[in-house]
N, C-alpha and C. Protein backbone atom coordinates (compact mmCIF):
# COMPACT_ATOMS: atom_id res chain seq x y z
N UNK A 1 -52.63 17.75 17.75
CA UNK A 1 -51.27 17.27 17.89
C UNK A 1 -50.41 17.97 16.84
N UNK A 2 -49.14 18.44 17.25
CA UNK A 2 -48.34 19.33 16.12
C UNK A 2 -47.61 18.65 15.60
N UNK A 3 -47.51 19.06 14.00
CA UNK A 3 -46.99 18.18 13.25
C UNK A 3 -45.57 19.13 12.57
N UNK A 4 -44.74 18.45 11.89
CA UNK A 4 -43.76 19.30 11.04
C UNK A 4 -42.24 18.91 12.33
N UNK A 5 -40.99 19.39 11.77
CA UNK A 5 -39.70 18.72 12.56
C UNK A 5 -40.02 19.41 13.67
N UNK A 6 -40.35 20.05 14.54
CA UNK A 6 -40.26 20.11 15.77
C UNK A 6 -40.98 18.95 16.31
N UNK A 7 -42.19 18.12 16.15
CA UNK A 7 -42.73 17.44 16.87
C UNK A 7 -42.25 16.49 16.82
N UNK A 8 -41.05 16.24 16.26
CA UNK A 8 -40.29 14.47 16.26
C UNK A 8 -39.54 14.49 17.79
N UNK A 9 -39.60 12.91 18.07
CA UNK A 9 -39.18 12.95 19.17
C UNK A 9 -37.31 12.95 19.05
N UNK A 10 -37.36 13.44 19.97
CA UNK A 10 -35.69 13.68 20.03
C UNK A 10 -35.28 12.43 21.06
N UNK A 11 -33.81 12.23 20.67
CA UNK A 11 -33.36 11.08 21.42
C UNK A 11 -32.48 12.07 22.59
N UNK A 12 -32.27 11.34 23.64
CA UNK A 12 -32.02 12.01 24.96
C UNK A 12 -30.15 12.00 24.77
N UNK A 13 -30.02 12.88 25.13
CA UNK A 13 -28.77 13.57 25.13
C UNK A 13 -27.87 12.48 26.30
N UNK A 14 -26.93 11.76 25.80
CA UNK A 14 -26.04 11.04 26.52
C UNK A 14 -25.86 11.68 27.87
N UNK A 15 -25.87 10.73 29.12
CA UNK A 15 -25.39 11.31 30.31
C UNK A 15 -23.84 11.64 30.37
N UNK A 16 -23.71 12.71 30.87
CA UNK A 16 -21.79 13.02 31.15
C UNK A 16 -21.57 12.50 31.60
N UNK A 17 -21.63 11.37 32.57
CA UNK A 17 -21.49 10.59 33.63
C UNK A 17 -20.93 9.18 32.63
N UNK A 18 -21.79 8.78 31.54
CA UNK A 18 -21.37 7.87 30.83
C UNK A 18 -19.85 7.36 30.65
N UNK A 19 -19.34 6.39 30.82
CA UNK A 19 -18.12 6.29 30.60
C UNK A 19 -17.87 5.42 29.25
N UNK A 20 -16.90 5.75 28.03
CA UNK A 20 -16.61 5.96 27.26
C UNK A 20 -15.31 5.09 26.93
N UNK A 21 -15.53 3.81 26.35
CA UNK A 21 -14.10 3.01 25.95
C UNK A 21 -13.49 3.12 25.30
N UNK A 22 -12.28 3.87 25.22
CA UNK A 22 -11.16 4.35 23.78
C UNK A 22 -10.27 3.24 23.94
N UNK A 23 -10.12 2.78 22.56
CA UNK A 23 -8.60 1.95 22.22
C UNK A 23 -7.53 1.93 21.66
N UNK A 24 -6.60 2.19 22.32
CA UNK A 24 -5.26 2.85 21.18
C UNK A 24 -5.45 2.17 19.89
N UNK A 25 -5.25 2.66 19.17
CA UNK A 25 -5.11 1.87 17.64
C UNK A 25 -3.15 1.89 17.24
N UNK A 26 -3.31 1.28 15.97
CA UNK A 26 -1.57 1.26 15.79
C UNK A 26 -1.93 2.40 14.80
N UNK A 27 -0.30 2.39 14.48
CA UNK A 27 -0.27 3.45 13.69
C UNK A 27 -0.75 3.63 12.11
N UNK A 28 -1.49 2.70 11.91
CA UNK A 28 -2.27 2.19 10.72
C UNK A 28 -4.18 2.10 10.69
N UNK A 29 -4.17 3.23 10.46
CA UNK A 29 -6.02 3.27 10.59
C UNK A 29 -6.30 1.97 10.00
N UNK A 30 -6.50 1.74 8.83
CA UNK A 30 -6.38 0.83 7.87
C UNK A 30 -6.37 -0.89 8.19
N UNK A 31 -5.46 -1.23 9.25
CA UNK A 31 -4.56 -2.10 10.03
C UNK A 31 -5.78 -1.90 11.09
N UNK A 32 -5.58 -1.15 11.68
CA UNK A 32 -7.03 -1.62 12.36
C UNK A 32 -8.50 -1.54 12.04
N UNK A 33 -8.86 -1.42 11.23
CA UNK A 33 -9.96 -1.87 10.25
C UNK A 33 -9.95 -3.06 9.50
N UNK A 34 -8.88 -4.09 9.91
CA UNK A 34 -8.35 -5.07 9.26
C UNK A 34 -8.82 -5.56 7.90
N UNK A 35 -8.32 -4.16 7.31
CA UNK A 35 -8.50 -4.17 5.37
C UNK A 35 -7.51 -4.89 4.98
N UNK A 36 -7.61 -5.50 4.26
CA UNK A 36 -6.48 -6.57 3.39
C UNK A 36 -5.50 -4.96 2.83
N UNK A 37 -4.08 -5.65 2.72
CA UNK A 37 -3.07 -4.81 2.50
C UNK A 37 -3.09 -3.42 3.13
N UNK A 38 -3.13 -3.28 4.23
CA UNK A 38 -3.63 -2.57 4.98
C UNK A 38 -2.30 -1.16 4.83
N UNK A 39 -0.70 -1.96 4.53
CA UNK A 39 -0.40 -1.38 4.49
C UNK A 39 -0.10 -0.15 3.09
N UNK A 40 -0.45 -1.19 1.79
CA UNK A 40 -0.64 -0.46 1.01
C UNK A 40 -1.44 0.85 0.50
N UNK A 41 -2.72 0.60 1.25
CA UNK A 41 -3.60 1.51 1.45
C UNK A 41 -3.43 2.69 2.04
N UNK A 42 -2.73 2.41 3.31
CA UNK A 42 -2.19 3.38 3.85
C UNK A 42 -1.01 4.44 2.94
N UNK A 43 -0.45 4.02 2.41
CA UNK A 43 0.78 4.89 1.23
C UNK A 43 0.03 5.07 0.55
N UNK A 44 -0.95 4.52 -0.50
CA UNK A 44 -1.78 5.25 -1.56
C UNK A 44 -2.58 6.81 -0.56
N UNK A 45 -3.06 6.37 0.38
CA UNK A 45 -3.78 7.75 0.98
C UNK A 45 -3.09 8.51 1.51
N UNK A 46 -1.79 8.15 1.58
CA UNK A 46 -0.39 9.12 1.76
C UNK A 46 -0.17 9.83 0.66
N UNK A 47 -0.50 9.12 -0.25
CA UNK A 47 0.14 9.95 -1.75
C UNK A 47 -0.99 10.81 -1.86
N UNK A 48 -2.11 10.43 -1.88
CA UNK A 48 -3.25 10.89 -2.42
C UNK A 48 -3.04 12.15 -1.92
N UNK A 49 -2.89 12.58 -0.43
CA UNK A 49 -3.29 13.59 0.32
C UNK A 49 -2.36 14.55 -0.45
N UNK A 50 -0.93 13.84 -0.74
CA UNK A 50 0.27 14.39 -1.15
C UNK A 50 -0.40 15.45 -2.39
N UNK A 51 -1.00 14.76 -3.17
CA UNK A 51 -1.39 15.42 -5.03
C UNK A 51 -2.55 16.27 -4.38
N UNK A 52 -3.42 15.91 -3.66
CA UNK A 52 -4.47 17.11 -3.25
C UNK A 52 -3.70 18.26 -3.17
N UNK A 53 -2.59 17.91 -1.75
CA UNK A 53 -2.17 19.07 -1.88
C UNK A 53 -1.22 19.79 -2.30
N UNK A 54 -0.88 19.09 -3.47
CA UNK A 54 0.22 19.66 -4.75
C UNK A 54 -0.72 20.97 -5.65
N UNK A 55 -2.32 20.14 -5.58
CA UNK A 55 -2.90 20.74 -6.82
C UNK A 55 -3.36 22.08 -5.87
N UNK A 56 -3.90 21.55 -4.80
CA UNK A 56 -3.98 23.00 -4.06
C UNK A 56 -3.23 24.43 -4.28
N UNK A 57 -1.91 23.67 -3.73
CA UNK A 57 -0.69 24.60 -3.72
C UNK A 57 -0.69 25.39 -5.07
N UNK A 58 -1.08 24.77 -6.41
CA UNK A 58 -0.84 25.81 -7.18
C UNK A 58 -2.42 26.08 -7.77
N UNK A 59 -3.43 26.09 -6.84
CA UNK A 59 -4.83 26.37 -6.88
C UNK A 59 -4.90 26.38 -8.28
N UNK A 60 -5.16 24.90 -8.85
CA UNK A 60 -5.66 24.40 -9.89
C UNK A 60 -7.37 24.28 -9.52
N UNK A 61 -8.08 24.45 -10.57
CA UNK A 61 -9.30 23.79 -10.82
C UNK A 61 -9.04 21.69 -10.93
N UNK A 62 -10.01 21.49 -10.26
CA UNK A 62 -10.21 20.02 -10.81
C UNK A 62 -9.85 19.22 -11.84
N UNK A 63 -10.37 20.32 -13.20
CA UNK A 63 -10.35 20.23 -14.64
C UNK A 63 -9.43 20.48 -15.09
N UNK A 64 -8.42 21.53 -14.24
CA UNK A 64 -7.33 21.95 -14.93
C UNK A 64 -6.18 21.10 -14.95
N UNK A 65 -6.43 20.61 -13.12
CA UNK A 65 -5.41 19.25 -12.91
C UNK A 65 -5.63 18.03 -13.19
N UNK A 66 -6.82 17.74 -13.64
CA UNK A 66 -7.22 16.43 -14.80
C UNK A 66 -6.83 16.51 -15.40
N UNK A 67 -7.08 17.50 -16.32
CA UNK A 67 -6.45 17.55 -17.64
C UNK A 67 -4.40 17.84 -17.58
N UNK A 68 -3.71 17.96 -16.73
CA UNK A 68 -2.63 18.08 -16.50
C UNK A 68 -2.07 16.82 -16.43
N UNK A 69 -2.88 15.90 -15.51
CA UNK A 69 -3.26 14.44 -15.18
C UNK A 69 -3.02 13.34 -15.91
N UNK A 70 -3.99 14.13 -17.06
CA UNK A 70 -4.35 12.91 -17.92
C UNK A 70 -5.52 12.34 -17.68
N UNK A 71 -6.21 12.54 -16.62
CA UNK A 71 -7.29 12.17 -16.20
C UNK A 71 -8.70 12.94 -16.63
N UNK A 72 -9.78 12.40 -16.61
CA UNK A 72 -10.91 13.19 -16.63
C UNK A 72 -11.44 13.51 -15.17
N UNK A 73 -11.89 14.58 -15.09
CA UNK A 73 -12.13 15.08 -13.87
C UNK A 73 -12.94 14.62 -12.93
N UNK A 74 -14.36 13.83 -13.53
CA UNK A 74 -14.71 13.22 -12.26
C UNK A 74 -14.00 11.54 -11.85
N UNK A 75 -12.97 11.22 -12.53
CA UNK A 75 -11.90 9.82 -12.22
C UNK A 75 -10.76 11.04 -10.83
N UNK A 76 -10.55 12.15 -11.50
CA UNK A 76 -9.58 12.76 -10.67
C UNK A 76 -10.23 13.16 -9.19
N UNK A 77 -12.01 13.59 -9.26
CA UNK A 77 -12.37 13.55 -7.58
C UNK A 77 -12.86 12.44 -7.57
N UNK A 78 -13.20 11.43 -7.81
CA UNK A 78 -13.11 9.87 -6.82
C UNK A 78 -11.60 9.68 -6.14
N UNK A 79 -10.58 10.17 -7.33
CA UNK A 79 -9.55 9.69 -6.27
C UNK A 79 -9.06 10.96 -5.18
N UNK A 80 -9.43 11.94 -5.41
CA UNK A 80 -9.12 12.72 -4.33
C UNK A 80 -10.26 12.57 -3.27
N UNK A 81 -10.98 12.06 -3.43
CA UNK A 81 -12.16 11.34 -1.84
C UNK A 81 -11.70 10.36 -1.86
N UNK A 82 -10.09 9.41 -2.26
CA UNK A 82 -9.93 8.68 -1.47
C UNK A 82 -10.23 7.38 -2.07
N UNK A 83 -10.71 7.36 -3.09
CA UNK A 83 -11.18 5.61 -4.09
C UNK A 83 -10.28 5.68 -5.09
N UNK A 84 -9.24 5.01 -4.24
CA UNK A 84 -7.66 4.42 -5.10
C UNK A 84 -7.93 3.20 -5.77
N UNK A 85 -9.33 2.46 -5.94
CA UNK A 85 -9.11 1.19 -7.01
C UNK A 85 -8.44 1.30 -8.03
N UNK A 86 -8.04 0.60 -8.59
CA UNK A 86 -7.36 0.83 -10.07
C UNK A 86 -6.15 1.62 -10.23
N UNK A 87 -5.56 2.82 -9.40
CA UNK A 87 -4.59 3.14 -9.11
C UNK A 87 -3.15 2.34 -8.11
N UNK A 88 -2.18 2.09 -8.45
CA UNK A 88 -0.98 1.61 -8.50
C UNK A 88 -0.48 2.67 -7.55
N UNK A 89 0.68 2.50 -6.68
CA UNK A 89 1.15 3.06 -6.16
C UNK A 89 2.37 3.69 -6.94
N UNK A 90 2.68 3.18 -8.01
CA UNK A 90 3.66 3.59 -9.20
C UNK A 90 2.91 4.56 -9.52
N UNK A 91 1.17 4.61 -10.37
CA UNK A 91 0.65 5.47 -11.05
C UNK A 91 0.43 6.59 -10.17
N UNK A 92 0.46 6.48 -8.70
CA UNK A 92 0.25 7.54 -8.22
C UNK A 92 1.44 8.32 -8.26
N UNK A 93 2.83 7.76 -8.19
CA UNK A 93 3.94 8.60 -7.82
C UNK A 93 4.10 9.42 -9.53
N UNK A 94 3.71 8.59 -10.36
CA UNK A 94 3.48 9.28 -12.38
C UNK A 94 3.02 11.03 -11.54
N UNK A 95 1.48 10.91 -10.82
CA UNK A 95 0.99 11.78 -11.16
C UNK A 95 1.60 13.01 -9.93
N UNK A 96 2.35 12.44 -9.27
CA UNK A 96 2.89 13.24 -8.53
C UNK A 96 4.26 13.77 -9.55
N UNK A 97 4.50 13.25 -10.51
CA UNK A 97 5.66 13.98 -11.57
C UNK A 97 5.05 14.81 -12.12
N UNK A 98 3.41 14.67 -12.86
CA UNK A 98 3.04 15.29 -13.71
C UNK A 98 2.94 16.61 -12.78
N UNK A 99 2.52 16.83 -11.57
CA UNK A 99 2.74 17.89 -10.85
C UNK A 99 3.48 18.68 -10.35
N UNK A 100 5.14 18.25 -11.10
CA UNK A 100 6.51 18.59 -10.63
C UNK A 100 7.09 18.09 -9.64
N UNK A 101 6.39 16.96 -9.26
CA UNK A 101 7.73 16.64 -7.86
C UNK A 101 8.16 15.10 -8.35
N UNK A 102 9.19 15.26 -7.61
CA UNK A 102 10.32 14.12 -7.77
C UNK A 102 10.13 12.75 -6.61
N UNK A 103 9.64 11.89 -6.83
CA UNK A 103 9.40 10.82 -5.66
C UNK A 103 10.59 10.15 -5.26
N UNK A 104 11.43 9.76 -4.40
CA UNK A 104 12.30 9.08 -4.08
C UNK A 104 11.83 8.16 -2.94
N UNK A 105 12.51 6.65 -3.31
CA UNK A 105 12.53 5.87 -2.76
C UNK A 105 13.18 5.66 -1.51
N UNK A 106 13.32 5.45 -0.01
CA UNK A 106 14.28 5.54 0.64
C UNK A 106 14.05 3.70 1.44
N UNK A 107 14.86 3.24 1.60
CA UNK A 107 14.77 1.81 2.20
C UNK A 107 15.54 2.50 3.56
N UNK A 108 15.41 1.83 4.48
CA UNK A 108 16.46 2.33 6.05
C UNK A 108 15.82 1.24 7.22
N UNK A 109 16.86 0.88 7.69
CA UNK A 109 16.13 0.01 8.98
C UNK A 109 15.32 0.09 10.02
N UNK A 110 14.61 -1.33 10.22
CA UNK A 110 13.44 -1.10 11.18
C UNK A 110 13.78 -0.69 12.81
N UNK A 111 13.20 0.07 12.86
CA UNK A 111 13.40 0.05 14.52
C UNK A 111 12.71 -1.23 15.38
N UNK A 112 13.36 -1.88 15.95
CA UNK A 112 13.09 -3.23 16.54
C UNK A 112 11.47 -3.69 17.30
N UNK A 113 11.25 -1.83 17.85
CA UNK A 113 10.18 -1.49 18.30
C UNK A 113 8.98 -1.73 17.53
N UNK A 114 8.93 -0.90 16.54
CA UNK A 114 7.98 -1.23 15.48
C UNK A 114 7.96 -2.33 14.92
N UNK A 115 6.67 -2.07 14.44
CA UNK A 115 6.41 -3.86 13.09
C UNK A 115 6.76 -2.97 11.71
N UNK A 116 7.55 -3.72 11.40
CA UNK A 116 7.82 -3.14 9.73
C UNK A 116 6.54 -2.76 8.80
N UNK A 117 6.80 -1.82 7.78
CA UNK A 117 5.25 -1.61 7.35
C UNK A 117 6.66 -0.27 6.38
N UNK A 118 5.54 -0.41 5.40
CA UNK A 118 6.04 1.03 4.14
C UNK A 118 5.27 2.34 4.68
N UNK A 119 6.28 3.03 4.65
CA UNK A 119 6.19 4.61 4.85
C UNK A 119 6.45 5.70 3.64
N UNK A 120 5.29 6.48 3.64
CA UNK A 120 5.52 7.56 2.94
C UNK A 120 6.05 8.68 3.32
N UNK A 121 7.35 9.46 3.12
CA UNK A 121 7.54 10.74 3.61
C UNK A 121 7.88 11.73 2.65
N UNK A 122 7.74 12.53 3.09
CA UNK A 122 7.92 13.90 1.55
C UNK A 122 8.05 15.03 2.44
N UNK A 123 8.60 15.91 1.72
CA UNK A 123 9.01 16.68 1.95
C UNK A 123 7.90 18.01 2.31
């Protein structure tokens, strides 16, 4: 009997035929994962994506934009994978200064359509 990864059994390849239940979600991954503050979460990983790709843009090292930060570098990749504990949505917009940009606040009315919820937009 042959041994080693070929002899494992393989699981059978889904039929195409299978039919497949998709569900619109809202416009809140988060919200439908029904995470507490669902909508806050959502703007912190708005920002987050924002400083990734601030630091990108001026192809910093990790270390370089930690230390720009204020941060130590492995606190700076937990939060760039996304583990905003302990981060403030204030402290995030700090570190979006320390990177040169300017955060502005904008308030504007709901469209009747939608459910109200905070939005991040930038430029």
């Amino acid at each position: 009997m042959p041994t080693g990864p070929s002899s494992k059994s393989r699981k059978a390849k889904p039929d195409a035929t299978e039919l497949v239940q998709i569900e619109k979600g809202s416009e809140n991954v988060f919200d439908d994962l029904s995470l507490p503050n669902p909508d806050v979460v959502l703007a912190k990983a708005e920002l987050v994506f924002r400083i990734r790709g601030f630091i990108e843009k001026r192809k910093l090292t990790q270390s370089k934009a930690a230390e720009l930060l204020g941060l130590d570098q492995p606190k700076l990749s937990k939060l760039l994978r996304g583990q905003t504990e302990g981060y403030s949505i204030e402290r995030l917009f700090k570190l979006l200064n320390a990177l040169g940009q300017r955060v502005e606040i904008s308030i504007v009315p709901n469209d009747e359509k939608k459910e109200s919820r905070a939005v991040v937009v930038t430029a």
